[in-house]
PDB file of N, CA and C in Angstrom:
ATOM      1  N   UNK A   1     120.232  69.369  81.026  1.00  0.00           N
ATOM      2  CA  UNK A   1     119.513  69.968  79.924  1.00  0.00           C
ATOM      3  C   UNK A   1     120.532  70.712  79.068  1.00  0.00           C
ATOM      4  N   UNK A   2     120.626  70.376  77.912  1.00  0.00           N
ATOM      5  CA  UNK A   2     121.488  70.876  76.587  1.00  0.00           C
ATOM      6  C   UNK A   2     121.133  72.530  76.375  1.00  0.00           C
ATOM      7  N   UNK A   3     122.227  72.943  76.395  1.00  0.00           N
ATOM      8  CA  UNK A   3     121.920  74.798  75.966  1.00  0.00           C
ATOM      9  C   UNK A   3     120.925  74.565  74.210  1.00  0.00           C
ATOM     10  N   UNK A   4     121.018  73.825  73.614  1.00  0.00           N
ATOM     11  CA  UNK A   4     120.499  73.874  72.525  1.00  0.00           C
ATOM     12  C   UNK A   4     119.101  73.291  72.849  1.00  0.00           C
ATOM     13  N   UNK A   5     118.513  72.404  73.663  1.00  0.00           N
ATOM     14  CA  UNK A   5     117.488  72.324  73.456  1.00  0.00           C
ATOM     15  C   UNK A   5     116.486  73.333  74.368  1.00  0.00           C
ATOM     16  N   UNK A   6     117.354  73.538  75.000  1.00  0.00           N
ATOM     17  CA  UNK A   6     116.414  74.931  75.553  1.00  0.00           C
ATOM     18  C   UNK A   6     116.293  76.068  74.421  1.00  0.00           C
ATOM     19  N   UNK A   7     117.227  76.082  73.724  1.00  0.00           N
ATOM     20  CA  UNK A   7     117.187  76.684  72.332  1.00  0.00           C
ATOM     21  C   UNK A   7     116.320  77.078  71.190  1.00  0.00           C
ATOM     22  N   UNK A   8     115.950  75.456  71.076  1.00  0.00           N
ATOM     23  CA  UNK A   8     114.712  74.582  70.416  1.00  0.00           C
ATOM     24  C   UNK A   8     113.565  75.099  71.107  1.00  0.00           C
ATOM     25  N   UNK A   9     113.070  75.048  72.235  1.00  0.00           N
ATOM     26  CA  UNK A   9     112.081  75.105  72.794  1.00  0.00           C
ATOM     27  C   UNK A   9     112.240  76.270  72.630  1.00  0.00           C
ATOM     28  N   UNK A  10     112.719  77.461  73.036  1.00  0.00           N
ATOM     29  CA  UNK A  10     112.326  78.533  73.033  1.00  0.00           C
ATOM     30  C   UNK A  10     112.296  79.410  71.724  1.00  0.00           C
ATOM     31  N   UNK A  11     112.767  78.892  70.905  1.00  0.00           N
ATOM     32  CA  UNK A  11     112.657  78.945  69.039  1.00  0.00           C
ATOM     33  C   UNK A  11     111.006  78.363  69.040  1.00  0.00           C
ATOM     34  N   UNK A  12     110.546  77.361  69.472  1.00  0.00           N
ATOM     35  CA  UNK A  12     109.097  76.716  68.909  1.00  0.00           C
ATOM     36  C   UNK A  12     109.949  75.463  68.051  1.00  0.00           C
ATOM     37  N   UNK A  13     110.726  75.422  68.150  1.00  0.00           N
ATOM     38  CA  UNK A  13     111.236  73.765  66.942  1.00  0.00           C
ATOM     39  C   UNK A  13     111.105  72.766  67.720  1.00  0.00           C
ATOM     40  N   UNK A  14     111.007  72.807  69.045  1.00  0.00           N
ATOM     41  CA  UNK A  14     110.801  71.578  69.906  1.00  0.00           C
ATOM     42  C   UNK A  14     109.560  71.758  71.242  1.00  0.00           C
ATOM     43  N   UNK A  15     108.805  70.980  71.048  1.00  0.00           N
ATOM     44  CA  UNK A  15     108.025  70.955  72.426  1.00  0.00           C
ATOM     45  C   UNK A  15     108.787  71.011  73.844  1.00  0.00           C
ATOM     46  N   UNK A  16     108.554  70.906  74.660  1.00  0.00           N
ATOM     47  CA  UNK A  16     108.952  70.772  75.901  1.00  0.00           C
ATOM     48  C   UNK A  16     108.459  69.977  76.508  1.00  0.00           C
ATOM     49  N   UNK A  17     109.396  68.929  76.547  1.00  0.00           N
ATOM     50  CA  UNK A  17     109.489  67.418  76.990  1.00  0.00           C
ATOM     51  C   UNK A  17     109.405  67.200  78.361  1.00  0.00           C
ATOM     52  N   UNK A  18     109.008  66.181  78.933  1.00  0.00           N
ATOM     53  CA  UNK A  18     109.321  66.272  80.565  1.00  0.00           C
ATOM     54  C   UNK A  18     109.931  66.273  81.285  1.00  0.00           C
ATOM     55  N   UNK A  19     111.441  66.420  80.566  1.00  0.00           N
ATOM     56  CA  UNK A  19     112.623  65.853  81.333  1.00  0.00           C
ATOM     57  C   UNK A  19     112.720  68.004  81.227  1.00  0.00           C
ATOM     58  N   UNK A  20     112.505  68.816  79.990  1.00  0.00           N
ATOM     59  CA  UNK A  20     112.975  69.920  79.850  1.00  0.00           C
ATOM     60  C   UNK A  20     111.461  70.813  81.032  1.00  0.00           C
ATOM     61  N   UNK A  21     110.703  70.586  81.737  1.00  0.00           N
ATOM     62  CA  UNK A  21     109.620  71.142  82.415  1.00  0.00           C
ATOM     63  C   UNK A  21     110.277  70.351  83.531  1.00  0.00           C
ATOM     64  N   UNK A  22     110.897  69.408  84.101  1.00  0.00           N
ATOM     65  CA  UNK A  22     111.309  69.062  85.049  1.00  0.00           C
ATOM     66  C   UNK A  22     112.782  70.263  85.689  1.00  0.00           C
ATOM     67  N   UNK A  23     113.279  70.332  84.775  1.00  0.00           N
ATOM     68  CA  UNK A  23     114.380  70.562  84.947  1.00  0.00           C
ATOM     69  C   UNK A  23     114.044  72.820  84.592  1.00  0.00           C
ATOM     70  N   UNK A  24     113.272  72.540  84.169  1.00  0.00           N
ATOM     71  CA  UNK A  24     112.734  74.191  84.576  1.00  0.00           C
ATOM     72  C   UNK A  24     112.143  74.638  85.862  1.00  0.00           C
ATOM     73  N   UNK A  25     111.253  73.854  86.250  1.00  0.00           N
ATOM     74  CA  UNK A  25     110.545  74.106  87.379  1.00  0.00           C
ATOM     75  C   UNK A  25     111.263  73.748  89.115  1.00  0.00           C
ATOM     76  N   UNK A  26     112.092  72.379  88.726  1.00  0.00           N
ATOM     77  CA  UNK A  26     113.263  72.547  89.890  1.00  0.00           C
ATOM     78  C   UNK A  26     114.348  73.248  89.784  1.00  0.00           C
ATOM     79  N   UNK A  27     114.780  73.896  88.708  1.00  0.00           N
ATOM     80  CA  UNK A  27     116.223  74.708  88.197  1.00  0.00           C
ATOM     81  C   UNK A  27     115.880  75.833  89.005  1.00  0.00           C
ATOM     82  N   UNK A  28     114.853  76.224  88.836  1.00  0.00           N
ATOM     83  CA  UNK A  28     113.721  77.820  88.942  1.00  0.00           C
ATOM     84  C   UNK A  28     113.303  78.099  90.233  1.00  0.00           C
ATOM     85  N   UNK A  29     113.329  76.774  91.264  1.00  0.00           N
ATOM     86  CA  UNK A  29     112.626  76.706  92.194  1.00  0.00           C
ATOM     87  C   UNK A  29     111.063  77.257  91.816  1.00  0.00           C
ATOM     88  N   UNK A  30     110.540  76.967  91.140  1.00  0.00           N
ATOM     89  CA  UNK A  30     108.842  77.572  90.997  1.00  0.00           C
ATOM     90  C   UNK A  30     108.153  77.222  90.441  1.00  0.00           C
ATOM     91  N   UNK A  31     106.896  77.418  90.764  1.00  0.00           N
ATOM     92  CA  UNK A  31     106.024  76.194  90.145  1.00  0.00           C
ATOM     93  C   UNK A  31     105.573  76.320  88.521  1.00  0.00           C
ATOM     94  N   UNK A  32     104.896  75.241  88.244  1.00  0.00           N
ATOM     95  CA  UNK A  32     104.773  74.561  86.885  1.00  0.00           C
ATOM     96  C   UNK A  32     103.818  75.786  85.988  1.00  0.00           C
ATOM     97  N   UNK A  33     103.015  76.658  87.061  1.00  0.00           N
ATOM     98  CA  UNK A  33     101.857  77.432  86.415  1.00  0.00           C
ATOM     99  C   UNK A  33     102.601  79.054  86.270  1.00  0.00           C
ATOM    100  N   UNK A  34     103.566  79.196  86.643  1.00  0.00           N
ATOM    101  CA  UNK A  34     104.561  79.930  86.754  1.00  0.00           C
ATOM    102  C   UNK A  34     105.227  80.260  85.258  1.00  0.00           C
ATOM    103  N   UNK A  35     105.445  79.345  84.646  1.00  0.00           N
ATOM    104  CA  UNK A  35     106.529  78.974  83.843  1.00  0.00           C
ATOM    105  C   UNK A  35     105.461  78.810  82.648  1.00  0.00           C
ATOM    106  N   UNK A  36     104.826  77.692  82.850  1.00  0.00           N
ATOM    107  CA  UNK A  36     103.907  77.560  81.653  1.00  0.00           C
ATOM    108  C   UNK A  36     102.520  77.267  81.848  1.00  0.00           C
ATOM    109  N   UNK A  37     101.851  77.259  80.770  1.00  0.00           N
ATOM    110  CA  UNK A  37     100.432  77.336  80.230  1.00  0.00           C
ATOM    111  C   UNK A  37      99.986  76.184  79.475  1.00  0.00           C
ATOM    112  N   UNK A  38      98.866  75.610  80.460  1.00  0.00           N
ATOM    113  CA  UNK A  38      98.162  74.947  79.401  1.00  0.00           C
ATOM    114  C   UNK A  38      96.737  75.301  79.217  1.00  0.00           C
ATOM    115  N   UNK A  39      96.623  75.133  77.814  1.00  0.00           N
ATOM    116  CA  UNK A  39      94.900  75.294  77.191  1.00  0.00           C
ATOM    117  C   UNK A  39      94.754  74.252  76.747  1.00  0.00           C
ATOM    118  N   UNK A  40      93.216  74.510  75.988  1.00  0.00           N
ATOM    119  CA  UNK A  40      92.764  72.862  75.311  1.00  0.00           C
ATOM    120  C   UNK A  40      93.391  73.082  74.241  1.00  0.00           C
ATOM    121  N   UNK A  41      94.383  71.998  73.803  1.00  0.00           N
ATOM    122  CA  UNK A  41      94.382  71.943  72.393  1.00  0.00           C
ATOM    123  C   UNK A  41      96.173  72.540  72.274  1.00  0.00           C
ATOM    124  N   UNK A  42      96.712  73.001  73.099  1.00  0.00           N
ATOM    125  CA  UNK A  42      97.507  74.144  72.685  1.00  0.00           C
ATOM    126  C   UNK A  42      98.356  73.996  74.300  1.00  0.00           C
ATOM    127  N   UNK A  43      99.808  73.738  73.901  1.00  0.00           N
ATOM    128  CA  UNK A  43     100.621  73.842  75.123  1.00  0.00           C
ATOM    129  C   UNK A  43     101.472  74.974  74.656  1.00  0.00           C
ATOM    130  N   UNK A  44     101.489  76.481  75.821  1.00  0.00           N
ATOM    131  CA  UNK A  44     102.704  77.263  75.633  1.00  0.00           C
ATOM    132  C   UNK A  44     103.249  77.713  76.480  1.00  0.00           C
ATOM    133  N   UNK A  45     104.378  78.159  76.413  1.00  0.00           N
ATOM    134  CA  UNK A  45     105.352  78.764  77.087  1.00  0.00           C
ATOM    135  C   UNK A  45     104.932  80.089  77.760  1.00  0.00           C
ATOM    136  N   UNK A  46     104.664  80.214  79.083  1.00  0.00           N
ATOM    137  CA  UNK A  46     104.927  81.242  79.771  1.00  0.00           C
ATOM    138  C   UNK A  46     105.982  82.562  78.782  1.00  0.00           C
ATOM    139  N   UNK A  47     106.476  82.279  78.764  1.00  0.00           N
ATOM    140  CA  UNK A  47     107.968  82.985  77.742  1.00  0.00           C
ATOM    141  C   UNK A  47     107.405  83.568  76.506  1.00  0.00           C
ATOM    142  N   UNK A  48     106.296  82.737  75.936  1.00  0.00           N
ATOM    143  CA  UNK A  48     105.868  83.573  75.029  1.00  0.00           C
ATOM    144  C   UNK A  48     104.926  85.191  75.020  1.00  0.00           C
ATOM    145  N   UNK A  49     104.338  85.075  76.188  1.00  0.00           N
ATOM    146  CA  UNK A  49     103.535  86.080  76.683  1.00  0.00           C
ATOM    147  C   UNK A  49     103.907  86.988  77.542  1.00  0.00           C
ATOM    148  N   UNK A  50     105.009  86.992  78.016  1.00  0.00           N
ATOM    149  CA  UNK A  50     106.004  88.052  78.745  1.00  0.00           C
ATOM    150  C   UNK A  50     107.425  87.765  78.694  1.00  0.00           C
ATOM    151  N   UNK A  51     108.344  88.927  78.749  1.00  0.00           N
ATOM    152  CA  UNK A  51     110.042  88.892  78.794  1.00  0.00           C
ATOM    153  C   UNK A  51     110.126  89.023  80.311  1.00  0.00           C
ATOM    154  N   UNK A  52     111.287  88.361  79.751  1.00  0.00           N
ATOM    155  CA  UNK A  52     111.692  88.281  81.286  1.00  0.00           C
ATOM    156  C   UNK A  52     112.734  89.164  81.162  1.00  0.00           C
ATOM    157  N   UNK A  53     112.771  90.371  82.652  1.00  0.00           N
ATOM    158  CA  UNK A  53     113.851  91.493  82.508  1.00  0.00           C
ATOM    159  C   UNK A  53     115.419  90.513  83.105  1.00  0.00           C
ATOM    160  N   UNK A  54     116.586  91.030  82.897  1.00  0.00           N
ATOM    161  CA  UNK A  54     117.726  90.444  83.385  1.00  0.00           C
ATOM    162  C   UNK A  54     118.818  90.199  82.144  1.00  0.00           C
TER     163      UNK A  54
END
């Protein structure tokens, strides 16, 4: 996974593809509901709704 498209994604310029939720959730060791959110209509980022301290 490219430092820039994690970039993208976390800017909002790019969705998060399956190769970039693959590679979060095994990078992370943790699961998928962890990380992110889905609703109807509307996929977001965990990341948007809390910082992460570190």
């Amino acid at each position: 996974m490219s430092q820039s498209t994690v970039g993208r994604v976390l800017d909002g310029e790019q969705w998060p593809g399956n190769e970039f939720i693959a590679a979060t959730i095994n990078g992370l060791d943790i699961g998928f509901d962890v990380v992110f959110e889905v609703t109807v209509g509307e996929v977001t980022s965990a990341n948007e709704h809390a910082s992460v301290a570190g």
